[in-house]
PDB file of N, CA and C in Angstrom:
ATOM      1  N   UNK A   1      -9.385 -10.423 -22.278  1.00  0.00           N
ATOM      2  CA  UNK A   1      -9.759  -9.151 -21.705  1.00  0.00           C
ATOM      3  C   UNK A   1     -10.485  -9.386 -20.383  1.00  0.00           C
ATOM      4  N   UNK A   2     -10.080  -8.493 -19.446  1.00  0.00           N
ATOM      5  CA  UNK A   2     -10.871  -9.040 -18.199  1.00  0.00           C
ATOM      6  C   UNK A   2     -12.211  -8.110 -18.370  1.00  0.00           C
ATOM      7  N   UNK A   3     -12.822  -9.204 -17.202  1.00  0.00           N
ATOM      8  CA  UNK A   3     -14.475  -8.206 -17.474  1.00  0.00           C
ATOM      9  C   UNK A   3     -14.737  -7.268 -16.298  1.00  0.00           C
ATOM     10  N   UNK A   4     -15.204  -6.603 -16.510  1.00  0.00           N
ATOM     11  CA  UNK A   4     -15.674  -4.691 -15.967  1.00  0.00           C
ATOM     12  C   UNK A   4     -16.838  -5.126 -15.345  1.00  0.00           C
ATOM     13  N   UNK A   5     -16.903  -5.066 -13.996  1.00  0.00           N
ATOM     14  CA  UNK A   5     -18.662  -4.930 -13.482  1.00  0.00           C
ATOM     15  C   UNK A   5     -18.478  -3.182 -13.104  1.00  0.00           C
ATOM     16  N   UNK A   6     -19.960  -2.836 -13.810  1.00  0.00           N
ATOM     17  CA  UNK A   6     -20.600  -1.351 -13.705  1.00  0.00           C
ATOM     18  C   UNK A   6     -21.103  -1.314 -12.318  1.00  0.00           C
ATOM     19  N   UNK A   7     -21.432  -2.123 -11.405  1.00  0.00           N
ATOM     20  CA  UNK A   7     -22.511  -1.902 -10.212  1.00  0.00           C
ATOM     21  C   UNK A   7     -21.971  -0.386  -9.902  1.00  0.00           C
ATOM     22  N   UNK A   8     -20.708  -0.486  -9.115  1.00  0.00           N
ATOM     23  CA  UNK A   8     -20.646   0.936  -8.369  1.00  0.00           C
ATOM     24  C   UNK A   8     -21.006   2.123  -8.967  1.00  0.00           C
ATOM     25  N   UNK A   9     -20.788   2.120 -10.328  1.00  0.00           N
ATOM     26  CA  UNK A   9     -20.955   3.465 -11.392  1.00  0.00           C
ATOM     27  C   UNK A   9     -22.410   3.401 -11.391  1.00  0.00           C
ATOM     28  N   UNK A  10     -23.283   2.893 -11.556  1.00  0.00           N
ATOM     29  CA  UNK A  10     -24.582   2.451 -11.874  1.00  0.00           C
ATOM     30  C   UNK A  10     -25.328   2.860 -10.676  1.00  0.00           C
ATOM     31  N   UNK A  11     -24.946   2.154  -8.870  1.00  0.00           N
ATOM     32  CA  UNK A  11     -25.342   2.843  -7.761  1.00  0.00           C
ATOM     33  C   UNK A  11     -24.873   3.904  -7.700  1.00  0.00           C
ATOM     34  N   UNK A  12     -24.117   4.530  -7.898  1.00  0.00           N
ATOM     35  CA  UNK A  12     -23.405   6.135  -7.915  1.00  0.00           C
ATOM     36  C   UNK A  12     -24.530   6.971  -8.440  1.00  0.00           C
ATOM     37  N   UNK A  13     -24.745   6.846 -10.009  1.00  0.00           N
ATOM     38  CA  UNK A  13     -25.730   7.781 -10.792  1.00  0.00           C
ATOM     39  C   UNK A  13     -27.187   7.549 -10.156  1.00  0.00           C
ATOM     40  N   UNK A  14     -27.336   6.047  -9.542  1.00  0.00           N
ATOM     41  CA  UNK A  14     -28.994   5.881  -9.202  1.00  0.00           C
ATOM     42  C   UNK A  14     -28.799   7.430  -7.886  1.00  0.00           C
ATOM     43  N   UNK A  15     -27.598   6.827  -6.950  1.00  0.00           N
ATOM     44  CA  UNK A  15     -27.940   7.763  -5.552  1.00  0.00           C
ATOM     45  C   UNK A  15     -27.960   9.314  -5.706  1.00  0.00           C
ATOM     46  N   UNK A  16     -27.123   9.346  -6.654  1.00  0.00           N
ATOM     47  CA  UNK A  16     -26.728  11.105  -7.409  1.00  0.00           C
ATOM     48  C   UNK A  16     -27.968  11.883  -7.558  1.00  0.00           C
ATOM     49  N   UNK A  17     -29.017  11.210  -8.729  1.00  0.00           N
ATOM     50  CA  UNK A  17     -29.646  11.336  -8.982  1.00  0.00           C
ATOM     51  C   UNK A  17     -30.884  11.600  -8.192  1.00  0.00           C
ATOM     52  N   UNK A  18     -31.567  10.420  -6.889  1.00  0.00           N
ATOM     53  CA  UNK A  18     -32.295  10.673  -5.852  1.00  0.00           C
ATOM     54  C   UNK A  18     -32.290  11.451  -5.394  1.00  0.00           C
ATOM     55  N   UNK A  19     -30.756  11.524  -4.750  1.00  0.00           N
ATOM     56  CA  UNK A  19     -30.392  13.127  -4.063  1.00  0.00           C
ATOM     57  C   UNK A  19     -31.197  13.725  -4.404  1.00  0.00           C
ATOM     58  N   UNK A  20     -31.216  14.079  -5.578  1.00  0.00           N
ATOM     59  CA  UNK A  20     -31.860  15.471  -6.384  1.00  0.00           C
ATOM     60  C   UNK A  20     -32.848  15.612  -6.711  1.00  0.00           C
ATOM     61  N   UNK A  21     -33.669  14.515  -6.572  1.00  0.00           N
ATOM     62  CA  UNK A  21     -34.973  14.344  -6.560  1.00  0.00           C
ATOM     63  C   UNK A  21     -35.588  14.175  -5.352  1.00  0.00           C
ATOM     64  N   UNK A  22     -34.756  14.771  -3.726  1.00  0.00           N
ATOM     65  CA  UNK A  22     -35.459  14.685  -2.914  1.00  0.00           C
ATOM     66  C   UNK A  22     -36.167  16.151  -2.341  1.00  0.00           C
ATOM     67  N   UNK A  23     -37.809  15.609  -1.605  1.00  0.00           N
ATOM     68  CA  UNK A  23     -39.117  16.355  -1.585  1.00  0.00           C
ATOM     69  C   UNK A  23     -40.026  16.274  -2.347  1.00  0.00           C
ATOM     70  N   UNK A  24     -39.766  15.303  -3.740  1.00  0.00           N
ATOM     71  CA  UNK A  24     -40.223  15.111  -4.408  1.00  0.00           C
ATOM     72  C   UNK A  24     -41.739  14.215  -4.180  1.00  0.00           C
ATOM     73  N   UNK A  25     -43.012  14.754  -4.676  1.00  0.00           N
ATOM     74  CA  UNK A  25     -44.009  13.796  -3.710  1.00  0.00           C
ATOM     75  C   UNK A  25     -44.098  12.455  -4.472  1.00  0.00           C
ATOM     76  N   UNK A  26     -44.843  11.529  -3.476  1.00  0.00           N
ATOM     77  CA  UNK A  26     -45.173  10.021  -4.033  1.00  0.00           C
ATOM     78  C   UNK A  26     -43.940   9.361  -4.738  1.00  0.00           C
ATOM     79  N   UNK A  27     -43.912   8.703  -5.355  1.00  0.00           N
ATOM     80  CA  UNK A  27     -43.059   7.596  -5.799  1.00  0.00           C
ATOM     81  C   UNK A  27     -41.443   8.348  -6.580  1.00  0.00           C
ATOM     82  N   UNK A  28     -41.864  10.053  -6.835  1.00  0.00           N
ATOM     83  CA  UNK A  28     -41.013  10.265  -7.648  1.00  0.00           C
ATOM     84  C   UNK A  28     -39.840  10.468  -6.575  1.00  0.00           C
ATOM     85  N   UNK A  29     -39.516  10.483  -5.612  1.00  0.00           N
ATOM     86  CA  UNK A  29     -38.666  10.902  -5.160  1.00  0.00           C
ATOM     87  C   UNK A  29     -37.885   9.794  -4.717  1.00  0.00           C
ATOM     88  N   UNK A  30     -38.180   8.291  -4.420  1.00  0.00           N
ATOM     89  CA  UNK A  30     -37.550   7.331  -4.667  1.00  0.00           C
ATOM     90  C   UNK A  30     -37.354   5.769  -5.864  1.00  0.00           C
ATOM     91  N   UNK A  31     -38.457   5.894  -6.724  1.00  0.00           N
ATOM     92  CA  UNK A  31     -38.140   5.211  -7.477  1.00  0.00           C
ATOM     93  C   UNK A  31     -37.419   6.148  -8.746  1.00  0.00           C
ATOM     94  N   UNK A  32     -36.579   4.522  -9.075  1.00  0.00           N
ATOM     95  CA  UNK A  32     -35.625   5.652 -10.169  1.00  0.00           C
ATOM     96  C   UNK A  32     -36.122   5.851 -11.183  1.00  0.00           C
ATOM     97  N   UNK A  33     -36.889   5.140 -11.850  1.00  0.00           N
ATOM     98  CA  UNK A  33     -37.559   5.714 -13.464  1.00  0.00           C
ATOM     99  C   UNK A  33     -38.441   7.165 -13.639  1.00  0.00           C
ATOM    100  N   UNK A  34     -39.334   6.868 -12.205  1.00  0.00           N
ATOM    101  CA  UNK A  34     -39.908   7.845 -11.831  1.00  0.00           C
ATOM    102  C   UNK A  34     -39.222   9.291 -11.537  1.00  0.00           C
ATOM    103  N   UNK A  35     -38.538   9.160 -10.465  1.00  0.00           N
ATOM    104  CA  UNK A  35     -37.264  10.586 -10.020  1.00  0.00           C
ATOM    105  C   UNK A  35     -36.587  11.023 -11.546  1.00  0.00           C
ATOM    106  N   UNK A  36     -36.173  10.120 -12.452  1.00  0.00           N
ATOM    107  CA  UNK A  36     -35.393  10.155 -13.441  1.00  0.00           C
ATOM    108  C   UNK A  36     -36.192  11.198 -14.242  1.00  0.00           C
ATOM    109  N   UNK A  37     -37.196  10.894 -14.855  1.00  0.00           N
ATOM    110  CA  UNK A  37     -38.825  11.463 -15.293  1.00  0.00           C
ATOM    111  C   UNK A  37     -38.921  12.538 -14.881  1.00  0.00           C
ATOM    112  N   UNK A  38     -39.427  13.092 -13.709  1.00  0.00           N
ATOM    113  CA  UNK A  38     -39.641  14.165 -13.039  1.00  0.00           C
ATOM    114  C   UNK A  38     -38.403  14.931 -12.628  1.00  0.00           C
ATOM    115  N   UNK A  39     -37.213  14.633 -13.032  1.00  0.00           N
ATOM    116  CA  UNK A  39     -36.049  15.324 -12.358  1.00  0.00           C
ATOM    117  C   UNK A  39     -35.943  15.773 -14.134  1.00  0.00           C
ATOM    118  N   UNK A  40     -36.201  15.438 -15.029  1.00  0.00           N
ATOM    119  CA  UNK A  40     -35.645  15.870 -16.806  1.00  0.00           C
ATOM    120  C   UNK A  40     -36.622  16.674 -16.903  1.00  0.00           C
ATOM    121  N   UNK A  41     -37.888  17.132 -16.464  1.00  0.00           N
ATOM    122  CA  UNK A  41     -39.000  17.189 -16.521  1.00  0.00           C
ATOM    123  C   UNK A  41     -38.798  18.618 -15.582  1.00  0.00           C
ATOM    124  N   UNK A  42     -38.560  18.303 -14.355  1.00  0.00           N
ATOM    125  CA  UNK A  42     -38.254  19.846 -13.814  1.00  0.00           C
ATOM    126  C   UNK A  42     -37.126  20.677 -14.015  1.00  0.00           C
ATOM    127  N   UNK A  43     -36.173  20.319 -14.445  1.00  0.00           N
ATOM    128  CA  UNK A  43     -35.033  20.764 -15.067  1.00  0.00           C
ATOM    129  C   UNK A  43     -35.048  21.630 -16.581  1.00  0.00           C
ATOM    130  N   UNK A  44     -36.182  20.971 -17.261  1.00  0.00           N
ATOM    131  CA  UNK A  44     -36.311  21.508 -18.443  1.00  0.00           C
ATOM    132  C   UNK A  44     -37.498  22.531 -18.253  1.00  0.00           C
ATOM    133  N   UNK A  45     -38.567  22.755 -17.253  1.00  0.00           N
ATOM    134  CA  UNK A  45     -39.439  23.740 -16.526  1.00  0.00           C
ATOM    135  C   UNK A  45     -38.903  24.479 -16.228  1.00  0.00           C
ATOM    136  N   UNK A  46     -37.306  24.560 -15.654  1.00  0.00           N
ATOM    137  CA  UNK A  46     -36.647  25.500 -14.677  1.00  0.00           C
ATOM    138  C   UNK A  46     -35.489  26.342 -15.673  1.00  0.00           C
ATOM    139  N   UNK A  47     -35.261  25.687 -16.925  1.00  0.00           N
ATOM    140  CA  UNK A  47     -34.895  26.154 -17.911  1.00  0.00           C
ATOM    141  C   UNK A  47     -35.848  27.321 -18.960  1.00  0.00           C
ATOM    142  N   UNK A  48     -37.110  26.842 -19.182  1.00  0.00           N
ATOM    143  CA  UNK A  48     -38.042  27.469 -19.696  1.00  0.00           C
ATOM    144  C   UNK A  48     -38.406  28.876 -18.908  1.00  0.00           C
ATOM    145  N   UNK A  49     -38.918  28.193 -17.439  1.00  0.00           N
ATOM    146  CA  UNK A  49     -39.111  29.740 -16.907  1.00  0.00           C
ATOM    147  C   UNK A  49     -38.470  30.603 -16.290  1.00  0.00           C
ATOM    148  N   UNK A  50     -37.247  30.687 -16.431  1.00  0.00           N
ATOM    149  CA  UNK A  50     -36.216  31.570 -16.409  1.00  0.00           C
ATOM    150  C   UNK A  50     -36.152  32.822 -17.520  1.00  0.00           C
ATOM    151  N   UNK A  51     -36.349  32.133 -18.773  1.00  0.00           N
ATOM    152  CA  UNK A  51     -36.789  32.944 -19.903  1.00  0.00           C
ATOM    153  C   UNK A  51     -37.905  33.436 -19.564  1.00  0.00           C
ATOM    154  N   UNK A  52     -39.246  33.324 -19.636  1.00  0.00           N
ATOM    155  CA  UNK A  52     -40.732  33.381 -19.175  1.00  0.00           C
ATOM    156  C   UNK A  52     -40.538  34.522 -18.121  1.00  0.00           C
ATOM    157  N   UNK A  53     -39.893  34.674 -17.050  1.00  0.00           N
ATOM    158  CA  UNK A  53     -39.653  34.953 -15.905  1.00  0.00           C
ATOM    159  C   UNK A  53     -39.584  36.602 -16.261  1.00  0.00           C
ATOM    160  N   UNK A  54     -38.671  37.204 -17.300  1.00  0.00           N
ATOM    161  CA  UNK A  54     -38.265  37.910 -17.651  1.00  0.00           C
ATOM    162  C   UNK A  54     -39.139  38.903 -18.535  1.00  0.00           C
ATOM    163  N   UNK A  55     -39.956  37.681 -19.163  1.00  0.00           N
ATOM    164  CA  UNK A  55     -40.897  38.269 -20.261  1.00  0.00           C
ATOM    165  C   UNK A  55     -42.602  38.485 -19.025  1.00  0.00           C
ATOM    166  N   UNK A  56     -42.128  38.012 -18.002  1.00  0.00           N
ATOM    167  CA  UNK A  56     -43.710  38.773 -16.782  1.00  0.00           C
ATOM    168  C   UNK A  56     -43.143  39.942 -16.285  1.00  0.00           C
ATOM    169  N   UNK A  57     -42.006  40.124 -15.796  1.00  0.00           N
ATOM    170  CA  UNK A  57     -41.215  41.072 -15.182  1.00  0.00           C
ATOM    171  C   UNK A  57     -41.572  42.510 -16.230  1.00  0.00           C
ATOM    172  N   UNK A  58     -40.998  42.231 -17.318  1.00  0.00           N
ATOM    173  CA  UNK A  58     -40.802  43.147 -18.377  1.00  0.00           C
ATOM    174  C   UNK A  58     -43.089  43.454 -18.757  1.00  0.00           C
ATOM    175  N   UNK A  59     -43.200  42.855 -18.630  1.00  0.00           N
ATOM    176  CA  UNK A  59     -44.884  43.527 -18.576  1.00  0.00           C
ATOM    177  C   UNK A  59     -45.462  43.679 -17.632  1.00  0.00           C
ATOM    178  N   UNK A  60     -44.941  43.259 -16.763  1.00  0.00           N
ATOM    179  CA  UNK A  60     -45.497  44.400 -15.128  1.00  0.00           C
ATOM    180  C   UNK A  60     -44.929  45.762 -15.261  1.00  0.00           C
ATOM    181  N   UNK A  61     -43.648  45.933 -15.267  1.00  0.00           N
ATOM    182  CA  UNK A  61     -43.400  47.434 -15.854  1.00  0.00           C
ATOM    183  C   UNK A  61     -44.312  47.970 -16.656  1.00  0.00           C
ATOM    184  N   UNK A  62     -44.584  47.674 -17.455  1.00  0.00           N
ATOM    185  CA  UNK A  62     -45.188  48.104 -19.082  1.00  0.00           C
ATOM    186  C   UNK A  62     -46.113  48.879 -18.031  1.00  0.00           C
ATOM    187  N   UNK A  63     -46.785  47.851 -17.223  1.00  0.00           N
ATOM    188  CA  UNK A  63     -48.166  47.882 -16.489  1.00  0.00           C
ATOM    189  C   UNK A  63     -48.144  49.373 -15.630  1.00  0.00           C
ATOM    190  N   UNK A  64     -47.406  49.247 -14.995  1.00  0.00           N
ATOM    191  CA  UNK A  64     -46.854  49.984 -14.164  1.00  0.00           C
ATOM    192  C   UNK A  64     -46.369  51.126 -14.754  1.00  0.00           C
ATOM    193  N   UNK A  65     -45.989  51.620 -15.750  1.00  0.00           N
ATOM    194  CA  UNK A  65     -45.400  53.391 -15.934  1.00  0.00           C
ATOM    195  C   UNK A  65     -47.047  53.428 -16.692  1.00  0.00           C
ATOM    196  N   UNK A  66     -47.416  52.421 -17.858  1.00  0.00           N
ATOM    197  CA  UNK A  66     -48.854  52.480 -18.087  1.00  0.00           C
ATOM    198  C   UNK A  66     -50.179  53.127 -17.190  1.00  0.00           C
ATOM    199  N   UNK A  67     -49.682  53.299 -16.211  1.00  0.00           N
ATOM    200  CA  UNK A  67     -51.229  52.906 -15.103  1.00  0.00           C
ATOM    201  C   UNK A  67     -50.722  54.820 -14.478  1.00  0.00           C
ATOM    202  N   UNK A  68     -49.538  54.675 -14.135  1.00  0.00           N
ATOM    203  CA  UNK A  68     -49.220  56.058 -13.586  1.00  0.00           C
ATOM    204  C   UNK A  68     -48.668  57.064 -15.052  1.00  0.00           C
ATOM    205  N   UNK A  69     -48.616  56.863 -15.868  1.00  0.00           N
ATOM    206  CA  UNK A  69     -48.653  57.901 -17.024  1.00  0.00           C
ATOM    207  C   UNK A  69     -50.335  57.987 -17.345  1.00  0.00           C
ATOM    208  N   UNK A  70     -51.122  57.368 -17.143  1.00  0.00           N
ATOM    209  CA  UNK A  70     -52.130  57.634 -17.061  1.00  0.00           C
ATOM    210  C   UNK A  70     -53.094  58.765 -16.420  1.00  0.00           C
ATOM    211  N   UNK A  71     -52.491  58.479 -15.048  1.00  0.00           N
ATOM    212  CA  UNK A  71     -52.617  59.768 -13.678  1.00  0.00           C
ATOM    213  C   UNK A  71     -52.679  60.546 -14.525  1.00  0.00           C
ATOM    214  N   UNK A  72     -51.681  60.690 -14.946  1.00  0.00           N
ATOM    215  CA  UNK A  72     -50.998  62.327 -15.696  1.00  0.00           C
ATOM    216  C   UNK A  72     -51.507  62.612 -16.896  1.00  0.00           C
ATOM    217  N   UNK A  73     -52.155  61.867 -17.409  1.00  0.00           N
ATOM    218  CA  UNK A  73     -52.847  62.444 -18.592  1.00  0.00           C
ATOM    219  C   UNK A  73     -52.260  62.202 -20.138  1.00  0.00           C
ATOM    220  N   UNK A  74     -51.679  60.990 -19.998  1.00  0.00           N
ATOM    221  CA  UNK A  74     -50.964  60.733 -21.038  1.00  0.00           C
ATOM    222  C   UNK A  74     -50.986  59.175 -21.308  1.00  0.00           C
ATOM    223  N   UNK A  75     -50.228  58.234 -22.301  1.00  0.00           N
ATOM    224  CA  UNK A  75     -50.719  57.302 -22.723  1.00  0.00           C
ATOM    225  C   UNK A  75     -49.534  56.355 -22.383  1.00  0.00           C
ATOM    226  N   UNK A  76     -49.023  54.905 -22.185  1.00  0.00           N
ATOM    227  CA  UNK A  76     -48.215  54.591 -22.552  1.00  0.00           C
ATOM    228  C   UNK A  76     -47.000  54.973 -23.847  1.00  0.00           C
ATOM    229  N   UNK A  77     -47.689  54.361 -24.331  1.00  0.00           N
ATOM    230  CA  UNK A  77     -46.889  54.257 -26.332  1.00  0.00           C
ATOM    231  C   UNK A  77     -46.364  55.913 -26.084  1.00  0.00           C
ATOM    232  N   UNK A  78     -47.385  57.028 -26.315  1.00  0.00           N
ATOM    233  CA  UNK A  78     -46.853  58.164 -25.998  1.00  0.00           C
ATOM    234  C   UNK A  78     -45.621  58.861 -25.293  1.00  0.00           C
ATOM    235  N   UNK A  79     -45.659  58.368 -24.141  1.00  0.00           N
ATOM    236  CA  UNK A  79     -44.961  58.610 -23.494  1.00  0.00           C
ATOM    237  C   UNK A  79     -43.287  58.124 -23.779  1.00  0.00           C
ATOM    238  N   UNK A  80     -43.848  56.197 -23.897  1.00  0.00           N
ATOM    239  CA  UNK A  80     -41.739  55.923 -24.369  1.00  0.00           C
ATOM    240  C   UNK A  80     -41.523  56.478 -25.628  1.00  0.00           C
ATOM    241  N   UNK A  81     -42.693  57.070 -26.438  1.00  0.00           N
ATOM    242  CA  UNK A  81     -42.400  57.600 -27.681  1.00  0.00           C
ATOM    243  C   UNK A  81     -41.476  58.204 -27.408  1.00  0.00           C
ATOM    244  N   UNK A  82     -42.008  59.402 -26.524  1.00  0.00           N
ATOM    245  CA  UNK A  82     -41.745  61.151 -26.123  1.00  0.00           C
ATOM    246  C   UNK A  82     -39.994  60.555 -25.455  1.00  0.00           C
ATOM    247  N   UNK A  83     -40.351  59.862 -24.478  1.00  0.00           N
ATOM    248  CA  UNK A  83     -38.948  59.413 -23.765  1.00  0.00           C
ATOM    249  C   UNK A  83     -37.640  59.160 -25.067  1.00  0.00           C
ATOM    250  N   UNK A  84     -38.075  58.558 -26.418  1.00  0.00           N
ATOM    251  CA  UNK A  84     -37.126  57.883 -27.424  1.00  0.00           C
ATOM    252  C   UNK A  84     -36.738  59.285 -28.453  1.00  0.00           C
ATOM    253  N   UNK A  85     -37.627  60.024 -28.015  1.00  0.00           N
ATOM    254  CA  UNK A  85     -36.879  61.388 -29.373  1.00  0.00           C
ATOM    255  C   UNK A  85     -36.595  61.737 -28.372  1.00  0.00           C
ATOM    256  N   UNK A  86     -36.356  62.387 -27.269  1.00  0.00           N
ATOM    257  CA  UNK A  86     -35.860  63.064 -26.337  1.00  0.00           C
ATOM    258  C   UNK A  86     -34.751  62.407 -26.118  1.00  0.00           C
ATOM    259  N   UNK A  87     -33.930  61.391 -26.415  1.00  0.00           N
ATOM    260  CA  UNK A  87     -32.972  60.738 -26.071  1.00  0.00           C
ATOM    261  C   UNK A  87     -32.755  60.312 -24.921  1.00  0.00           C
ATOM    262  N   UNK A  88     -33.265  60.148 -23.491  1.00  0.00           N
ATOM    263  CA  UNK A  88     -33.720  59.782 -22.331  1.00  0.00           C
ATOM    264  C   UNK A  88     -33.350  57.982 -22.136  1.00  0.00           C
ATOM    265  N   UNK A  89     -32.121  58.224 -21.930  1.00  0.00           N
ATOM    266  CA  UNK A  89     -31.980  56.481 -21.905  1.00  0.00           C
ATOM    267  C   UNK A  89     -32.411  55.785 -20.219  1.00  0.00           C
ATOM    268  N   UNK A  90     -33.653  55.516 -19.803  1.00  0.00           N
ATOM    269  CA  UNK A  90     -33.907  55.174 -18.592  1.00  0.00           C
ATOM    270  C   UNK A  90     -34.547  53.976 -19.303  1.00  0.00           C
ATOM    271  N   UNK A  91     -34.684  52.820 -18.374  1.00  0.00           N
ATOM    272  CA  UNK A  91     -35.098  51.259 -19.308  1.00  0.00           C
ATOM    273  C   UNK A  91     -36.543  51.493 -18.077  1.00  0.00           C
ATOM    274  N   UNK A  92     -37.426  50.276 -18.786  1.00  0.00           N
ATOM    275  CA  UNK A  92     -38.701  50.381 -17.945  1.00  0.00           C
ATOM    276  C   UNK A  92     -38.140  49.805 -16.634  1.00  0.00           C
ATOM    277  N   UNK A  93     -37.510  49.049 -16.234  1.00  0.00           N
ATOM    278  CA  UNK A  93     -37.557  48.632 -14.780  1.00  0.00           C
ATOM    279  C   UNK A  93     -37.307  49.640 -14.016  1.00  0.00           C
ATOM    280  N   UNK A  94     -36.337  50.682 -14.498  1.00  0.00           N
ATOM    281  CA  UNK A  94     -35.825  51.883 -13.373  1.00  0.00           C
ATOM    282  C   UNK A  94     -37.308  52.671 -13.226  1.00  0.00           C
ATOM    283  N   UNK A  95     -37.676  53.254 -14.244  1.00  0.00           N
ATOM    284  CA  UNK A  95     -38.907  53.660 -14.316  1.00  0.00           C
ATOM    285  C   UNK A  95     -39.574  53.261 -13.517  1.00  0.00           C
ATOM    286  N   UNK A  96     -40.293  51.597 -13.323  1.00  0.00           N
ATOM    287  CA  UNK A  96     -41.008  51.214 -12.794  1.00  0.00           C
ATOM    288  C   UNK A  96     -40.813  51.601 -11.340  1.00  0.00           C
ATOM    289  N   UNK A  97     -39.318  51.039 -10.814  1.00  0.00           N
ATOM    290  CA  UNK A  97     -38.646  52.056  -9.711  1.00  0.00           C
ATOM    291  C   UNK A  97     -39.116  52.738  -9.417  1.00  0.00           C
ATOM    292  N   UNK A  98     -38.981  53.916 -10.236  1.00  0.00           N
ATOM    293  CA  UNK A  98     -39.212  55.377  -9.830  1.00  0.00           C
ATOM    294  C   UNK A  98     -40.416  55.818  -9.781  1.00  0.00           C
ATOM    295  N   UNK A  99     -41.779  55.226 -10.646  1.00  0.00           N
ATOM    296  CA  UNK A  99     -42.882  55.570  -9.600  1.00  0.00           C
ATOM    297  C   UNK A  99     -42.660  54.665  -8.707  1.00  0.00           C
ATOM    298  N   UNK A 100     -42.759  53.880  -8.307  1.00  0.00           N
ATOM    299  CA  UNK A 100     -42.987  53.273  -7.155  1.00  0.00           C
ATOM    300  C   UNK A 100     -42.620  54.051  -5.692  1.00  0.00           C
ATOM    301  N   UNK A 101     -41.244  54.126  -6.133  1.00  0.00           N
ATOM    302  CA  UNK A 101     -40.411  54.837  -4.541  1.00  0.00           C
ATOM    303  C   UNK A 101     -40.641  56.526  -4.864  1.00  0.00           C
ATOM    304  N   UNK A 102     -40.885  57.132  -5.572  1.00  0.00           N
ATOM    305  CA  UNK A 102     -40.661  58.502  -5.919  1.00  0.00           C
ATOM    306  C   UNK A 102     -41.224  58.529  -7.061  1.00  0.00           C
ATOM    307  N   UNK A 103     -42.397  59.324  -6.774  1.00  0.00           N
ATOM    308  CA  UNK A 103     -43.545  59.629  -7.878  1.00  0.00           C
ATOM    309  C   UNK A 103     -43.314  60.865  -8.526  1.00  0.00           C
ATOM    310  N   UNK A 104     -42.294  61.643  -7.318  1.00  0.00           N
ATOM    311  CA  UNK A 104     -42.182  62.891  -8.134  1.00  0.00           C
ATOM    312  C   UNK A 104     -41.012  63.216  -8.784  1.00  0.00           C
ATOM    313  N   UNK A 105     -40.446  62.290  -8.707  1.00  0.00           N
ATOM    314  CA  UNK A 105     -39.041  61.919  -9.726  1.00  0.00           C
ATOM    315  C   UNK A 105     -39.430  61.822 -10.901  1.00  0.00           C
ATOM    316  N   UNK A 106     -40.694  61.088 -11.125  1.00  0.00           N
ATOM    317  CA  UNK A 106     -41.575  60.768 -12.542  1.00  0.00           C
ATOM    318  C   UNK A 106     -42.192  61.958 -12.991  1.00  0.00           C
ATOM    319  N   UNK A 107     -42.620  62.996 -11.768  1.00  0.00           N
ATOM    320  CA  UNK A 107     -42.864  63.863 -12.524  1.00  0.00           C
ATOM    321  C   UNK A 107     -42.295  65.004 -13.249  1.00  0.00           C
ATOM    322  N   UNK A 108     -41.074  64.695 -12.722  1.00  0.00           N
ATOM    323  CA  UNK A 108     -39.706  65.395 -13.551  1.00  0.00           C
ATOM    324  C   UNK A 108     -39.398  65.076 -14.525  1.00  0.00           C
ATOM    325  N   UNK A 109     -39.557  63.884 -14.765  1.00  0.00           N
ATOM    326  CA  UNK A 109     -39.261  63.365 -16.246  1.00  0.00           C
ATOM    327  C   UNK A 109     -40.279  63.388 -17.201  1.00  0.00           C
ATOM    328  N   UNK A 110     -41.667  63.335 -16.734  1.00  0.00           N
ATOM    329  CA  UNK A 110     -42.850  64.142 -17.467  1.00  0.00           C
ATOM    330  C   UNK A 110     -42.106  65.341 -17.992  1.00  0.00           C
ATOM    331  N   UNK A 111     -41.870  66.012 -17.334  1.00  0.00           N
ATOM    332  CA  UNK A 111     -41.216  67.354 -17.591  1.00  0.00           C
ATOM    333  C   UNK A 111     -40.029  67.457 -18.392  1.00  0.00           C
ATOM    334  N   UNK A 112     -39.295  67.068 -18.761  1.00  0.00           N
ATOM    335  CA  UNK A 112     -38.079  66.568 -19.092  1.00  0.00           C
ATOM    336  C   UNK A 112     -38.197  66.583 -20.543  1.00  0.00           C
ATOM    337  N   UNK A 113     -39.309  64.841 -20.997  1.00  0.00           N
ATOM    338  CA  UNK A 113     -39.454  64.498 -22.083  1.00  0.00           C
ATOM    339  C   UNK A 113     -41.002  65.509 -22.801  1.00  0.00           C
ATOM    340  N   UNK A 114     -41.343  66.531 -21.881  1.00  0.00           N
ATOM    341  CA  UNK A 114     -42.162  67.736 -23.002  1.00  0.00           C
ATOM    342  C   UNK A 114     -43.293  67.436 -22.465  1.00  0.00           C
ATOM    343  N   UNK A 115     -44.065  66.191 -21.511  1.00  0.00           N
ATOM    344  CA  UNK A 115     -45.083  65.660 -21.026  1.00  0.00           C
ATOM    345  C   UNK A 115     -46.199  66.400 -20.368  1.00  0.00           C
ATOM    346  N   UNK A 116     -45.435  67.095 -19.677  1.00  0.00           N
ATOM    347  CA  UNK A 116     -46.349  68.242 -19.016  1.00  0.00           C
ATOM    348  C   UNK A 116     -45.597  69.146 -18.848  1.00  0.00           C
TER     349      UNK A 116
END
């Protein structure tokens, strides 16, 4: 059987790899154990807070129709209550939207779901 040298495959994955670990500060961005380390390491961070990402997003809303259903004299919980028997399918991000850009869009829907 003839014999197989790996070098090129072996420099291939080392340079592949650097690549992708470049900006990286101090040693990680050119030694390979190191880059290797910190490249599994931010990859699996960048996996995690993607999820995470979603679950801050989704409670700044909360925050946000929270803080301006307040104005108005009413409660959170109350309110998506009032929004969920009323059948009112708007999700919190549009909401959040809509005070933001148009407060008095919100106050239509106060109106709407029995609020005021």
């Amino acid at each position: 059987m003839t014999r197989v040298k790996r070098g090129v495959n072996a420099n291939k994955k080392r340079r592949s790899l650097l690549s992708q670990t470049k900006g990286y500060k101090w040693g990680r961005n050119n030694k390979f154990a190191a880059a290797k380390e910190a490249y599994m390491k931010a990859k699996t961070y960048a996996y995690r807070d993607r999820r995470a990402k979603k679950r801050v997003r989704r409670n700044l809303w909360q925050i946000q129709i929270n803080a301006a259903c307040r104005l108005n004299g009413t409660t959170y919980s109350k309110f998506i209550n009032a929004l969920t028997k009323s059948k009112v399918a708007i999700d919190r991000k549009i909401l959040a939207q809509v005070i933001n850009e148009k407060p008095e869009a919100f106050q239509e829907i106060l109106k709407t779901v029995g609020m005021k």
